[in-house]
N, C-alpha and C. Protein backbone atom coordinates (compact mmCIF):
# COMPACT_ATOMS: atom_id res chain seq x y z
N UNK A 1 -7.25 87.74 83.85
CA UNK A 1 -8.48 86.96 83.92
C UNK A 1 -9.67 87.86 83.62
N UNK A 2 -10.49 87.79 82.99
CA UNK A 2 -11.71 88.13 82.43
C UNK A 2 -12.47 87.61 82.95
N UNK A 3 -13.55 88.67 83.88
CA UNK A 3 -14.54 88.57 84.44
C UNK A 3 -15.66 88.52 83.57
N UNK A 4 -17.07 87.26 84.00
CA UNK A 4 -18.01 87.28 83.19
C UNK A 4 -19.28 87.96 83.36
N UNK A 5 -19.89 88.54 82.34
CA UNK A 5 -20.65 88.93 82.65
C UNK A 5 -22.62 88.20 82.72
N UNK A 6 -22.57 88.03 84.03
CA UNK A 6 -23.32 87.26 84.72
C UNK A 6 -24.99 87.90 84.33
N UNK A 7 -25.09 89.50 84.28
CA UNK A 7 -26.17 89.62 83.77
C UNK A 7 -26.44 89.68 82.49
N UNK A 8 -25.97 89.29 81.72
CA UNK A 8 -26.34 88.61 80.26
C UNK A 8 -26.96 87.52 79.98
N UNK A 9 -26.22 86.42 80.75
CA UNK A 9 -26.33 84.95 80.97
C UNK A 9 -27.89 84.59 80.77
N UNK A 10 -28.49 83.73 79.90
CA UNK A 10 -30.08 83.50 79.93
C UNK A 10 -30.10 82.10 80.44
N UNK A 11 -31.25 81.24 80.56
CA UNK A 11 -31.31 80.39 80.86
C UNK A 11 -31.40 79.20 79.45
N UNK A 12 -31.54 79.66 78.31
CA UNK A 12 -30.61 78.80 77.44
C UNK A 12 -29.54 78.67 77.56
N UNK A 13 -28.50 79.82 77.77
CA UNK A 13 -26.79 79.70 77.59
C UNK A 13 -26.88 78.92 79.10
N UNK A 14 -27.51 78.83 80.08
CA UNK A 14 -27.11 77.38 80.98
C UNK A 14 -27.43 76.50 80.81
N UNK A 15 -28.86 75.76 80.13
CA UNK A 15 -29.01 75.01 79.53
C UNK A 15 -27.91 74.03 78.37
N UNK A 16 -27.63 75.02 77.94
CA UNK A 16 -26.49 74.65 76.92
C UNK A 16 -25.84 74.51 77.52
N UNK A 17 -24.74 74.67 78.51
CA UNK A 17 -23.71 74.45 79.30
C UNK A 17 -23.87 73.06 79.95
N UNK A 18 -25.01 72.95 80.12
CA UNK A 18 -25.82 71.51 81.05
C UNK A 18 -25.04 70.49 79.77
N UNK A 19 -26.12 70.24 79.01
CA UNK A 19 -25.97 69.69 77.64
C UNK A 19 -24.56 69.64 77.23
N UNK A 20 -23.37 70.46 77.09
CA UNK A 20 -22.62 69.91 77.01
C UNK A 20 -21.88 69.13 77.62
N UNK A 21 -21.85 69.67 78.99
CA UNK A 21 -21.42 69.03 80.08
C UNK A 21 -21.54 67.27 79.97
N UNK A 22 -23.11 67.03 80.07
CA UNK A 22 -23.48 66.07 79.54
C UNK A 22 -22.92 65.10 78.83
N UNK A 23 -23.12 65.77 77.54
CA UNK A 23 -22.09 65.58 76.59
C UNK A 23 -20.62 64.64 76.60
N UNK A 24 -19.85 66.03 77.44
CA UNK A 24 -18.19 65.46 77.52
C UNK A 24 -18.23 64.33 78.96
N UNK A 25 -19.04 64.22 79.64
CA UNK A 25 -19.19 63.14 80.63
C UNK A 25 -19.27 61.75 79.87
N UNK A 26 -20.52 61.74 78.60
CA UNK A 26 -20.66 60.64 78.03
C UNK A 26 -19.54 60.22 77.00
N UNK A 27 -18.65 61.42 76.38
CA UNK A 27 -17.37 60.92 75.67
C UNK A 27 -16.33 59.74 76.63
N UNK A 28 -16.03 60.92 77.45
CA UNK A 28 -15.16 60.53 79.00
C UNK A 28 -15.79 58.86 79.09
N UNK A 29 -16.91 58.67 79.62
CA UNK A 29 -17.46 57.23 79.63
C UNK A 29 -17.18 56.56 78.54
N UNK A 30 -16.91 56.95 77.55
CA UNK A 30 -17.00 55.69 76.23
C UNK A 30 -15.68 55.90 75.94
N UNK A 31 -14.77 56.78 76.41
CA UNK A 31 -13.19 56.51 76.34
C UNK A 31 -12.80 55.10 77.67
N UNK A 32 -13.56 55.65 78.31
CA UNK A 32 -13.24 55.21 79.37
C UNK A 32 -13.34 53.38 79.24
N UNK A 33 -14.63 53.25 78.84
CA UNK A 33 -15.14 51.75 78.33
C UNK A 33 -13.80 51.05 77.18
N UNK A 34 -13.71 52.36 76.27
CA UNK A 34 -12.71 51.67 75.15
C UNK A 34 -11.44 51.23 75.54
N UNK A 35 -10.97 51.78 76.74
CA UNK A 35 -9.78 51.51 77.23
C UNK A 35 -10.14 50.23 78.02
N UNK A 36 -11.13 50.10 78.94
CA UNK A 36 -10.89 49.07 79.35
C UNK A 36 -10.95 47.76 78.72
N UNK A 37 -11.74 47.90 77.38
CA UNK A 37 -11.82 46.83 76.33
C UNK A 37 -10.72 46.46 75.46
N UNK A 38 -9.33 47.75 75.45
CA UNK A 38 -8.35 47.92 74.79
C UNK A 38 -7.55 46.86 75.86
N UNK A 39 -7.54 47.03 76.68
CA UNK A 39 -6.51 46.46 77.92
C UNK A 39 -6.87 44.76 77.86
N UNK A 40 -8.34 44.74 78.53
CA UNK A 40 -8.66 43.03 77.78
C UNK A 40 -8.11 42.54 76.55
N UNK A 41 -8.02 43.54 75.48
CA UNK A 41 -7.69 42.60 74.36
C UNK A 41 -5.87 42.72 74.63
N UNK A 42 -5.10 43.46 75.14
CA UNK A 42 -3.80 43.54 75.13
C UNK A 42 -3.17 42.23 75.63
N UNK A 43 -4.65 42.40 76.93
CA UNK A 43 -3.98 40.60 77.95
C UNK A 43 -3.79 39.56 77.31
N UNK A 44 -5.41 39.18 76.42
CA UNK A 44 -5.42 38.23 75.96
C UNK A 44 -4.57 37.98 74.65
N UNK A 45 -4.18 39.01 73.75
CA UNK A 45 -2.80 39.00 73.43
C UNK A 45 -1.56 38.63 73.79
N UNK A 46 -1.28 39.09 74.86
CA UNK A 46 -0.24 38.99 75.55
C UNK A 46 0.01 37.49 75.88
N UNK A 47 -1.04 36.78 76.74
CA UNK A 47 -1.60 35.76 76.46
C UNK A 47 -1.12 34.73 75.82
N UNK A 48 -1.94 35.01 74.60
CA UNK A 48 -1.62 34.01 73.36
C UNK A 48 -0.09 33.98 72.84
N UNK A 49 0.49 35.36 73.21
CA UNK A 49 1.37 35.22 72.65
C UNK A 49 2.66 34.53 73.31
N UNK A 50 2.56 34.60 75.00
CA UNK A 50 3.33 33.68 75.87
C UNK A 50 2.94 31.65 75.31
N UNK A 51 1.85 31.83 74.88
CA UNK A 51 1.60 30.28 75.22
C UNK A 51 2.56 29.95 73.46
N UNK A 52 2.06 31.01 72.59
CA UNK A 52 3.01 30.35 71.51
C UNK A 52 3.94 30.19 71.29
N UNK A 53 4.96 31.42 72.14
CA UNK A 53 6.69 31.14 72.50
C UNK A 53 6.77 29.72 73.55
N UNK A 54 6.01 29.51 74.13
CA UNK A 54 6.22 28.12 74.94
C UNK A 54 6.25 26.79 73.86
N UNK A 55 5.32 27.27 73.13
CA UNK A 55 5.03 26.29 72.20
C UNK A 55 5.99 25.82 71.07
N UNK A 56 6.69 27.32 70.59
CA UNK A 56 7.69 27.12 69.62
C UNK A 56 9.61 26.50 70.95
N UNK A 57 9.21 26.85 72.01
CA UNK A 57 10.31 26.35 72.91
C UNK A 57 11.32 27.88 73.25
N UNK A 58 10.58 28.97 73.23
CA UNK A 58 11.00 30.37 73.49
C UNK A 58 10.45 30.72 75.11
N UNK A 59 10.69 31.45 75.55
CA UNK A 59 10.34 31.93 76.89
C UNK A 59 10.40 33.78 76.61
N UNK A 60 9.70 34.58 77.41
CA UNK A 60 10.14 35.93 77.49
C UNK A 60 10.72 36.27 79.02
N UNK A 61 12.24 36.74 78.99
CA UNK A 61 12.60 37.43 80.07
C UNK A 61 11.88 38.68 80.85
N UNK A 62 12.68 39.08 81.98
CA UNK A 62 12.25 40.21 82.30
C UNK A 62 12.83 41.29 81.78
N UNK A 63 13.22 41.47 80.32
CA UNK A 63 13.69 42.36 79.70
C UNK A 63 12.62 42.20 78.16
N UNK A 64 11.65 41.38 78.59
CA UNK A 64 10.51 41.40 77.26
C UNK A 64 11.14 41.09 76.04
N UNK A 65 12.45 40.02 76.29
CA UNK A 65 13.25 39.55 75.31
C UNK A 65 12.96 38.19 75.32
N UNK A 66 12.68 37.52 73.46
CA UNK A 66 12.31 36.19 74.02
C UNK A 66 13.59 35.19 74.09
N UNK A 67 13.67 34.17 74.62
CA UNK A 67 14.96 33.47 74.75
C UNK A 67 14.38 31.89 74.19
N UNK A 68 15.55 31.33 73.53
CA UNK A 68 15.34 29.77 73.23
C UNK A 68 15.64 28.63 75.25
N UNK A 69 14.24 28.66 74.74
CA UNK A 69 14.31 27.11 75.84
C UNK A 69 14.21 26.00 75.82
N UNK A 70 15.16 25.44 74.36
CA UNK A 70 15.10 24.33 74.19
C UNK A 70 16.73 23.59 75.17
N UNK A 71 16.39 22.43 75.28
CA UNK A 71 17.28 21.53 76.64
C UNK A 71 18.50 22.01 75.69
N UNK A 72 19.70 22.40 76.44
CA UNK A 72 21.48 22.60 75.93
C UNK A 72 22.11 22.76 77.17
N UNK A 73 23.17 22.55 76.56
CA UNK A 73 24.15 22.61 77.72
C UNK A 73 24.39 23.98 78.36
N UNK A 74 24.51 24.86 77.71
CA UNK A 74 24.48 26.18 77.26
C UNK A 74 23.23 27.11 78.11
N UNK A 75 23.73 28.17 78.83
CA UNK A 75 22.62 29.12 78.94
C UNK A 75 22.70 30.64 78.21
N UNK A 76 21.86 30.86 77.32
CA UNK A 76 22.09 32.20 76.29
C UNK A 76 20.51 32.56 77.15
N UNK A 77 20.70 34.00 77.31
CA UNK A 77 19.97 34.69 77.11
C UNK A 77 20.26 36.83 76.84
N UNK A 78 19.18 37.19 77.28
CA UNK A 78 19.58 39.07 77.60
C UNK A 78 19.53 39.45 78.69
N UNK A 79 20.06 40.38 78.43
CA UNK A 79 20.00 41.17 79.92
C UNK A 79 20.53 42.39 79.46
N UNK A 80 19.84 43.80 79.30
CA UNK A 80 20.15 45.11 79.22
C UNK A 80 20.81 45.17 78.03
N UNK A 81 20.44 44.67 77.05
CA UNK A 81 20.55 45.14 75.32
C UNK A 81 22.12 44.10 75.54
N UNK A 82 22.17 43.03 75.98
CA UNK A 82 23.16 42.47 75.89
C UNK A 82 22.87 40.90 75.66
N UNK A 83 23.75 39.87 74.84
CA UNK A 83 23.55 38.75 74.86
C UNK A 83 24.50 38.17 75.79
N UNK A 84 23.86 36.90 76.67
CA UNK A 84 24.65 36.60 78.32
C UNK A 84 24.59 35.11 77.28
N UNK A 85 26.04 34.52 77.47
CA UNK A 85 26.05 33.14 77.33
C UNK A 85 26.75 32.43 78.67
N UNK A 86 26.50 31.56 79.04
CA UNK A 86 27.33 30.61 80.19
C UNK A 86 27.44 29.26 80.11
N UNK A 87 28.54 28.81 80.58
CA UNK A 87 28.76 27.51 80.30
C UNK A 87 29.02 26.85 78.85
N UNK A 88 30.04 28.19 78.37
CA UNK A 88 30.47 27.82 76.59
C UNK A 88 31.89 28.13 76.78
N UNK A 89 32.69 27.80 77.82
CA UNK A 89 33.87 27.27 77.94
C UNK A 89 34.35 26.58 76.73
N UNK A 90 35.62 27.04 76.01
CA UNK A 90 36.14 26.40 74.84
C UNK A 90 35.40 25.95 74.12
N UNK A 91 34.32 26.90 73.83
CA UNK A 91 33.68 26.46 72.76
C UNK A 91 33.65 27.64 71.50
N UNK A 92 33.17 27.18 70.47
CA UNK A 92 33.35 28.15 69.50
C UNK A 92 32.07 28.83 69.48
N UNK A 93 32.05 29.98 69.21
CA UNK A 93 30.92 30.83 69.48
C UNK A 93 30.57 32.13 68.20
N UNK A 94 29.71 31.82 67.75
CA UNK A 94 29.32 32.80 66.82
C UNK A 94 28.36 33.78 66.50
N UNK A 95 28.13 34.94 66.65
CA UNK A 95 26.66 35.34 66.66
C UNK A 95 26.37 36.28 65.41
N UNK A 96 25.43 35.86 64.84
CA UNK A 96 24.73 36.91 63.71
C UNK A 96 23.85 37.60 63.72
N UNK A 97 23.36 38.64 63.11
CA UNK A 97 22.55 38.96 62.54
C UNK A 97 21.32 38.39 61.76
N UNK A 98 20.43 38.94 61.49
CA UNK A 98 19.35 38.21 61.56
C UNK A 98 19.63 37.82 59.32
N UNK A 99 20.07 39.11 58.79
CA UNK A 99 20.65 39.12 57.52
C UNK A 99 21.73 37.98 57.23
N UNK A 100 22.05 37.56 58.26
CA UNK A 100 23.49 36.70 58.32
C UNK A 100 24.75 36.95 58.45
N UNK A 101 25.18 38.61 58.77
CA UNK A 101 25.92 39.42 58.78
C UNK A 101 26.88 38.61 59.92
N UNK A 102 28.28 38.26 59.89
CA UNK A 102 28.29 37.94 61.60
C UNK A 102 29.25 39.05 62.47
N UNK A 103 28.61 39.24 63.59
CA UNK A 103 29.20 40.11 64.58
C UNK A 103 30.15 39.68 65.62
N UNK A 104 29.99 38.53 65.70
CA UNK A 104 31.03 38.12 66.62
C UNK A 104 31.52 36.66 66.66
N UNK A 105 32.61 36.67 66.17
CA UNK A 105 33.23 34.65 65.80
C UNK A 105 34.23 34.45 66.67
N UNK A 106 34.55 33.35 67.46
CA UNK A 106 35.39 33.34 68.63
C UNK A 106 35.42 32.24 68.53
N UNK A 107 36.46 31.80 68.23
CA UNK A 107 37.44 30.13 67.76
C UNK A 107 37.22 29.75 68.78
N UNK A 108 37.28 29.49 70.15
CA UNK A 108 37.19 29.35 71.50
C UNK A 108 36.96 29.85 72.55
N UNK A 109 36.09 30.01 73.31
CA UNK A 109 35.23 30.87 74.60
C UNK A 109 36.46 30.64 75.72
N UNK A 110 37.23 31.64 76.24
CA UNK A 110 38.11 31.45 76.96
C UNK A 110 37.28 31.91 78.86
N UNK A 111 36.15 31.85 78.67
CA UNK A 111 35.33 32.08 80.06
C UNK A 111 34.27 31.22 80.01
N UNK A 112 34.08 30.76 80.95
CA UNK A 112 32.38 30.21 81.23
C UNK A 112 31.27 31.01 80.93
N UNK A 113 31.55 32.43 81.26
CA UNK A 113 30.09 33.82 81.48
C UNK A 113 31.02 34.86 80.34
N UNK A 114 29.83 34.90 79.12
CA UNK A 114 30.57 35.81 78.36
C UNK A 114 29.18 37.12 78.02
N UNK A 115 29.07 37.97 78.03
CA UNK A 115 28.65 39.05 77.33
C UNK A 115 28.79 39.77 76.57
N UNK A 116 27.72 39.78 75.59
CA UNK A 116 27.99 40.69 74.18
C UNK A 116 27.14 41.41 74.11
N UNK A 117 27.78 43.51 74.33
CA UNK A 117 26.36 44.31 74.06
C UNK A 117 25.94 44.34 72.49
N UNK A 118 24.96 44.49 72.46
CA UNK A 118 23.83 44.41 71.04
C UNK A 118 23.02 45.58 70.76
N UNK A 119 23.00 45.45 69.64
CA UNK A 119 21.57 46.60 69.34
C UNK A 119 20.17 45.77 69.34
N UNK A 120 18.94 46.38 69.40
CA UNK A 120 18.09 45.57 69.71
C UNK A 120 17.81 45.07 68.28
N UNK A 121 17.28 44.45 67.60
CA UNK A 121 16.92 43.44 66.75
C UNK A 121 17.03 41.70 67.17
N UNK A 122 17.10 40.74 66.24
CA UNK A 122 17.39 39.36 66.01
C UNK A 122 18.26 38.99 65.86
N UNK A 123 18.66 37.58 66.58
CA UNK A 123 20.36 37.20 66.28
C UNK A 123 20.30 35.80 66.36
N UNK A 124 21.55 35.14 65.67
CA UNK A 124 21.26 33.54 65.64
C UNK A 124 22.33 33.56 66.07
N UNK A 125 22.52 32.57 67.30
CA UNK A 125 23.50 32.33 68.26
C UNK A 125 24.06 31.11 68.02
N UNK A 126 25.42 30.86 67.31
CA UNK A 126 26.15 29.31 67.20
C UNK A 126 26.89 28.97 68.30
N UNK A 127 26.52 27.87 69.39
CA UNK A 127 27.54 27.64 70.06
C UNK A 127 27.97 26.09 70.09
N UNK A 128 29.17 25.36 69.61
CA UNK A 128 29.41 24.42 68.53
C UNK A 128 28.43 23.92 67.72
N UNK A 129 27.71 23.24 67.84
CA UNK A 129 26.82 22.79 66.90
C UNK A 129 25.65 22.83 67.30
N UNK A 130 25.24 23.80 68.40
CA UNK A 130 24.06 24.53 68.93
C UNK A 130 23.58 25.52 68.11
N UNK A 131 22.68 26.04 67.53
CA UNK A 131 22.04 27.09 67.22
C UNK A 131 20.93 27.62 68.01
N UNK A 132 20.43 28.65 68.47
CA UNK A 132 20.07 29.54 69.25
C UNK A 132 19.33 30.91 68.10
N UNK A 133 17.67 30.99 68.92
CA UNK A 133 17.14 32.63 67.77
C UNK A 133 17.10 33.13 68.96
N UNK A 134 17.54 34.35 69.15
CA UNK A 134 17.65 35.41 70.41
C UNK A 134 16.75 36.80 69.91
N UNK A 135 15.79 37.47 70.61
CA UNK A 135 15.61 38.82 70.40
C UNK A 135 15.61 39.68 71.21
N UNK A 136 16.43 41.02 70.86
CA UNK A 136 16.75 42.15 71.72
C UNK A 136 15.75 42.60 71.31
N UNK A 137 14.84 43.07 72.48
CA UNK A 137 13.62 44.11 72.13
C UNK A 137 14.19 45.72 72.14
């Protein structure tokens, strides 16, 4: 540590020290302002963007995944980078890719509660003549 030397010091070089001080107080404040104006606009984002998944018949889980909530017999959703279907007993079940690629075709659901882990992207979920848009965040 380097000791300063105190009798040098004039009363400009504290002056100046004032002044900057100053200074980084009033940055600090206008970061400070921008964030809180950043956060308002995130909400009201956030916001808009719940009321338009309601609107299109989507919901977001507590995995910030949105799920189809349109009326089926069927419950699809996520849970931990996984797609949860229930109540697709003998049914045929298909899931794709958002390309159309398919990852998983199953002539008949031999369980009520089935799980499929996923990578996060988009998937279109067939369950008989149900279709389903799922997203893994």
């Amino acid at each position: 540590n380097s000791e300063i030397d105190r009798t040098n010091i004039t009363i400009e070089d504290v002056q100046t020290l004032i002044d900057e001080n100053q200074s980084l107080k009033k940055n600090v404040q206008t970061l400070i302002d921008e964030n809180e104006s950043l956060k308002k606009q995130v909400t009201n984002l956030t916001k808009s963007f719940t009321e338009l998944c309601n609107y299109v018949g989507f919901s977001i889980n507590e995995d910030n995944a949105l799920n189809n909530t349109a009326s089926s017999k069927f419950s699809i959703y996520t849970a931990n980078q996984n797609i949860v279907i229930k109540n697709a007993y003998d049914e045929p079940i298909t899931i794709f890719q958002l390309n159309g690629v398919v990852i998983k075709d199953i002539d008949r659901a031999d369980s009520n509660d089935l799980v499929f882990p996923v990578y996060p992207g988009i998937y279109v979920v067939r369950i008989g003549t149900e279709v389903t848009k799922i997203i893994i965040p």
